[in-house]
N, C-alpha and C. Protein backbone atom coordinates (compact mmCIF):
# COMPACT_ATOMS: atom_id res chain seq x y z
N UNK A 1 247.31 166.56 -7.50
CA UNK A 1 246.66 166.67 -6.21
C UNK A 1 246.80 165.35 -5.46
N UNK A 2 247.25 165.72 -3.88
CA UNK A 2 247.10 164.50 -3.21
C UNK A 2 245.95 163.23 -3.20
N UNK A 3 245.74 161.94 -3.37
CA UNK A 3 245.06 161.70 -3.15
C UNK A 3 243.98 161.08 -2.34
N UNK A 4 244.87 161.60 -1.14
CA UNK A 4 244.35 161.46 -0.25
C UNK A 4 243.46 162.48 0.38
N UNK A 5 243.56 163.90 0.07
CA UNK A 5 242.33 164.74 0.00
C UNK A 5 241.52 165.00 -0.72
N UNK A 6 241.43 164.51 -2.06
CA UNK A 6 240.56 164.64 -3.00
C UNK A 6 239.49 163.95 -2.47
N UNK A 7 238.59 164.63 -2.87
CA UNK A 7 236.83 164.22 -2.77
C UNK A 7 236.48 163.39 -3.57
N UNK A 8 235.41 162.78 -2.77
CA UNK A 8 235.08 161.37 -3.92
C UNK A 8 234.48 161.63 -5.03
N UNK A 9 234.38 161.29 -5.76
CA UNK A 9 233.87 161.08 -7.14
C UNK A 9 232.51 161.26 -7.28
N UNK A 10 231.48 162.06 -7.53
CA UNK A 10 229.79 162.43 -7.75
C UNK A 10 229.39 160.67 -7.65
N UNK A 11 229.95 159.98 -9.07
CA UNK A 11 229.31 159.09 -9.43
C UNK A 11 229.65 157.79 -8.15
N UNK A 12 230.76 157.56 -7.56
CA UNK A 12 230.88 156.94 -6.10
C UNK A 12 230.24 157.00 -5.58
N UNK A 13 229.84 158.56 -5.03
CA UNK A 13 228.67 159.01 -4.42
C UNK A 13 227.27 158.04 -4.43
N UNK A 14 227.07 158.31 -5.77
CA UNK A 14 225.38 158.38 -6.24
C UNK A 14 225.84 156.52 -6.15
N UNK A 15 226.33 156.01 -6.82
CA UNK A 15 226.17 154.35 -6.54
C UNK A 15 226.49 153.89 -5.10
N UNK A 16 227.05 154.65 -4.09
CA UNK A 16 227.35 154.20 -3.50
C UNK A 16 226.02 154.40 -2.03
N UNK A 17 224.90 155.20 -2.64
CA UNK A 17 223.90 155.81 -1.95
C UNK A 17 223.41 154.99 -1.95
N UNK A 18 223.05 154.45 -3.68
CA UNK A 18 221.92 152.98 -3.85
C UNK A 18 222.17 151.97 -3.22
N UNK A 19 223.51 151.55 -3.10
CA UNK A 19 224.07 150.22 -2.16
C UNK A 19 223.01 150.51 -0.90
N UNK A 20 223.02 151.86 -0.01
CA UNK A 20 222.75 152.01 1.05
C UNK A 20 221.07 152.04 1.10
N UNK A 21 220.25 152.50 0.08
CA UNK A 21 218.90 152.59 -0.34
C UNK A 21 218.89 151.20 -0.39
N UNK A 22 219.56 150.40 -1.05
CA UNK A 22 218.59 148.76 -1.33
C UNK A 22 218.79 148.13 -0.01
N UNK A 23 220.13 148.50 0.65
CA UNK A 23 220.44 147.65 1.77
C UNK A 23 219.43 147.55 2.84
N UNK A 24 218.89 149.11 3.06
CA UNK A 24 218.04 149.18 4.17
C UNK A 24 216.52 148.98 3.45
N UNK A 25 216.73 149.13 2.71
CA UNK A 25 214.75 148.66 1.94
C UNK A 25 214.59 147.38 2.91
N UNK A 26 215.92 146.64 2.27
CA UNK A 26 215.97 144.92 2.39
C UNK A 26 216.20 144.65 4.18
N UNK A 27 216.32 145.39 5.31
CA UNK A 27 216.26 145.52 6.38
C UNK A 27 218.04 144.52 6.79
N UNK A 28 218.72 144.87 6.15
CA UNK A 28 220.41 144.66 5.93
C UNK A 28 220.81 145.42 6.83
N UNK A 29 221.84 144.99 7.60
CA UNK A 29 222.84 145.53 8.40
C UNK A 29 223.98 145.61 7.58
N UNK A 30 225.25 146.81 7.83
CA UNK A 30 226.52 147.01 6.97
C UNK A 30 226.80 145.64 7.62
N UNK A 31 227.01 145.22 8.27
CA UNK A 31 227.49 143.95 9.04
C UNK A 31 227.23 142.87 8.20
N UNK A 32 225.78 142.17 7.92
CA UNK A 32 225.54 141.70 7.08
C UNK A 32 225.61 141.60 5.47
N UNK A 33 225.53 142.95 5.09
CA UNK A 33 225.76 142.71 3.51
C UNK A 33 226.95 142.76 3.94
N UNK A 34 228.43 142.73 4.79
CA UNK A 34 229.60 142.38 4.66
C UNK A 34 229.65 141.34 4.78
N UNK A 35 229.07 140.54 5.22
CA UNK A 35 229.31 139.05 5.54
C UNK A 35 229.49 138.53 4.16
N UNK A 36 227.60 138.78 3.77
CA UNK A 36 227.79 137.59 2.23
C UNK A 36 228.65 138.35 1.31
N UNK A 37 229.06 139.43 1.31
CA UNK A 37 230.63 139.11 0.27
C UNK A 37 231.33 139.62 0.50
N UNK A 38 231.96 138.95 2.44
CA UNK A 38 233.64 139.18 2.57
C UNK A 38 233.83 140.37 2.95
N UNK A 39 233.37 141.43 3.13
CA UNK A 39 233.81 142.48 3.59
C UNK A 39 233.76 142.71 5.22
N UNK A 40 234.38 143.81 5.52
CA UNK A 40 234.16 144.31 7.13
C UNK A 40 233.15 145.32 6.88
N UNK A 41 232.48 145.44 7.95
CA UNK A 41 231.01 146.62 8.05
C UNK A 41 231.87 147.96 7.77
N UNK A 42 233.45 147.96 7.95
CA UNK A 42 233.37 149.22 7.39
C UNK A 42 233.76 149.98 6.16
N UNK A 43 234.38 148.14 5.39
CA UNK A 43 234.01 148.88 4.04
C UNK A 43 233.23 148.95 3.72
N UNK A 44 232.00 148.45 3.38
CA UNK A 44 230.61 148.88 3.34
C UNK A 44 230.12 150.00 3.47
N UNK A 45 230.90 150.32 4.63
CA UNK A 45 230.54 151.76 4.71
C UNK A 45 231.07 152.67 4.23
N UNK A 46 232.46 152.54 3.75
CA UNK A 46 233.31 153.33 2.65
C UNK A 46 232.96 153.39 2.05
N UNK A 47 232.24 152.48 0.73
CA UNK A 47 231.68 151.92 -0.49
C UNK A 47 229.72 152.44 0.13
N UNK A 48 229.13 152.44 0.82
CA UNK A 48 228.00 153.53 0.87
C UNK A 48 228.32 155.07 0.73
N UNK A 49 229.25 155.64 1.50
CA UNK A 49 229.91 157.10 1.61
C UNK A 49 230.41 157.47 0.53
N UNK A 50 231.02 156.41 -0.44
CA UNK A 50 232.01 157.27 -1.94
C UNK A 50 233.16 157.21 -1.61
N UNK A 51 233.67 156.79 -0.46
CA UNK A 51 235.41 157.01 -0.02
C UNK A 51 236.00 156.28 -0.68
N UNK A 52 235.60 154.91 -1.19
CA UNK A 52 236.32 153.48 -2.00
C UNK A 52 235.35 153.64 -3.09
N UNK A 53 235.91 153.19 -4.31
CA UNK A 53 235.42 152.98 -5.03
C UNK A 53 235.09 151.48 -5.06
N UNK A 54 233.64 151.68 -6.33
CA UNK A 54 233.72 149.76 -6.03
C UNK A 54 234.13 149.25 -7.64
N UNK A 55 234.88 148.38 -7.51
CA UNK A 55 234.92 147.33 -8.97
C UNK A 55 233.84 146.65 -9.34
N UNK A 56 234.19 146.65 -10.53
CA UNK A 56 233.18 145.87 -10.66
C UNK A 56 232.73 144.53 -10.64
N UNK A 57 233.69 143.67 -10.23
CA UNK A 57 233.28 142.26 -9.79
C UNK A 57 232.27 142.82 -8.19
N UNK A 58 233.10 143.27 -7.80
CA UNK A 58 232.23 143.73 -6.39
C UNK A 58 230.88 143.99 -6.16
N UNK A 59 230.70 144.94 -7.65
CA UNK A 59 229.35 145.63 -8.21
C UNK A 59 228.40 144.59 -8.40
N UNK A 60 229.17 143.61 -9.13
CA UNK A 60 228.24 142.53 -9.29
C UNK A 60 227.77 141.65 -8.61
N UNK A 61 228.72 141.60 -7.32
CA UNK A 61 228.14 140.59 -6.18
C UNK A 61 227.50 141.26 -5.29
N UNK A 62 227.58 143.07 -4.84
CA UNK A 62 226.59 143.28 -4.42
C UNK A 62 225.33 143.85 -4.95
N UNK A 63 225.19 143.44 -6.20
CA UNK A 63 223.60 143.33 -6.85
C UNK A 63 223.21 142.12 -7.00
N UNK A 64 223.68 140.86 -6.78
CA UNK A 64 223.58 139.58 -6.66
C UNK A 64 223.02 139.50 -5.17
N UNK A 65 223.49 140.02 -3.78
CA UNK A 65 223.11 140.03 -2.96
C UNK A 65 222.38 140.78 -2.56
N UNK A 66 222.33 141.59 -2.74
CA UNK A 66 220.73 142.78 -2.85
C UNK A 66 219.66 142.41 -3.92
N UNK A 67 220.02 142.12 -4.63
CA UNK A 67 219.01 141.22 -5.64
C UNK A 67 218.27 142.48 -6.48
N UNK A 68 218.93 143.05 -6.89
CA UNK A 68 219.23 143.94 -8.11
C UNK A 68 220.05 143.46 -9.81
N UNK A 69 219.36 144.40 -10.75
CA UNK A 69 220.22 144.20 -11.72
C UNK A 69 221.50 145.48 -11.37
N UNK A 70 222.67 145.19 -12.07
CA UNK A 70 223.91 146.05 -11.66
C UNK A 70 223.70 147.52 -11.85
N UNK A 71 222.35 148.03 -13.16
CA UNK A 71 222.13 148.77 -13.57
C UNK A 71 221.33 149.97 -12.45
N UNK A 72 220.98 148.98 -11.28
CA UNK A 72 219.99 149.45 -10.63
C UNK A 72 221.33 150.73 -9.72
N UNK A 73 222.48 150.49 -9.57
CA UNK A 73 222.75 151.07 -8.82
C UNK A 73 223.57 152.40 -9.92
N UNK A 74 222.68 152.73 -10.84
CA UNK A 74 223.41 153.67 -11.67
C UNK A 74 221.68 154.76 -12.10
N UNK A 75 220.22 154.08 -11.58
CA UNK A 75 219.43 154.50 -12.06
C UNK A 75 219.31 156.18 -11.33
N UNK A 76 218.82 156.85 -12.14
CA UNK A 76 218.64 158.59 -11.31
C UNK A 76 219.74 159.37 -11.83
N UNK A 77 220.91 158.96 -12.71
CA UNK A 77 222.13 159.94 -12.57
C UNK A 77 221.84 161.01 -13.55
């Protein structure tokens, strides 16, 4: 299958929700949590939606900047 139509991944999904749950708890703009690590607001927003997946160095800097453990963005599955 192409992969460019395949649907994202459940688990993309669901971590990529929590990014968006802690971001706005913490009153974060995509703009801002792109800043402190390097991104454009719209990967951020790829990586909230499930479209990108995230690595996990990534994982770890944005639970470093949300101020989460890494685990937090896996809790509920």
């Amino acid at each position: 299958m192409d992969q460019s139509v395949r649907a994202p991944n459940p688990v993309d999904i669901h971590v990529g929700t929590r990014v968006r749950l802690r971001r706005t708890l913490l009153g974060m703009t995509q703009t801002g949590l792109g800043q402190a690590i390097g991104l454009t607001f719209q990967q951020v927003q790829k990586y909230e939606r499930g479209v990108n997946r995230i690595g996990s160095s990534r994982l770890y800097d944005l639970a470093r900047v949300l101020d989460v453990p890494v685990n937090f963005f896996f809790d509920d599955m």
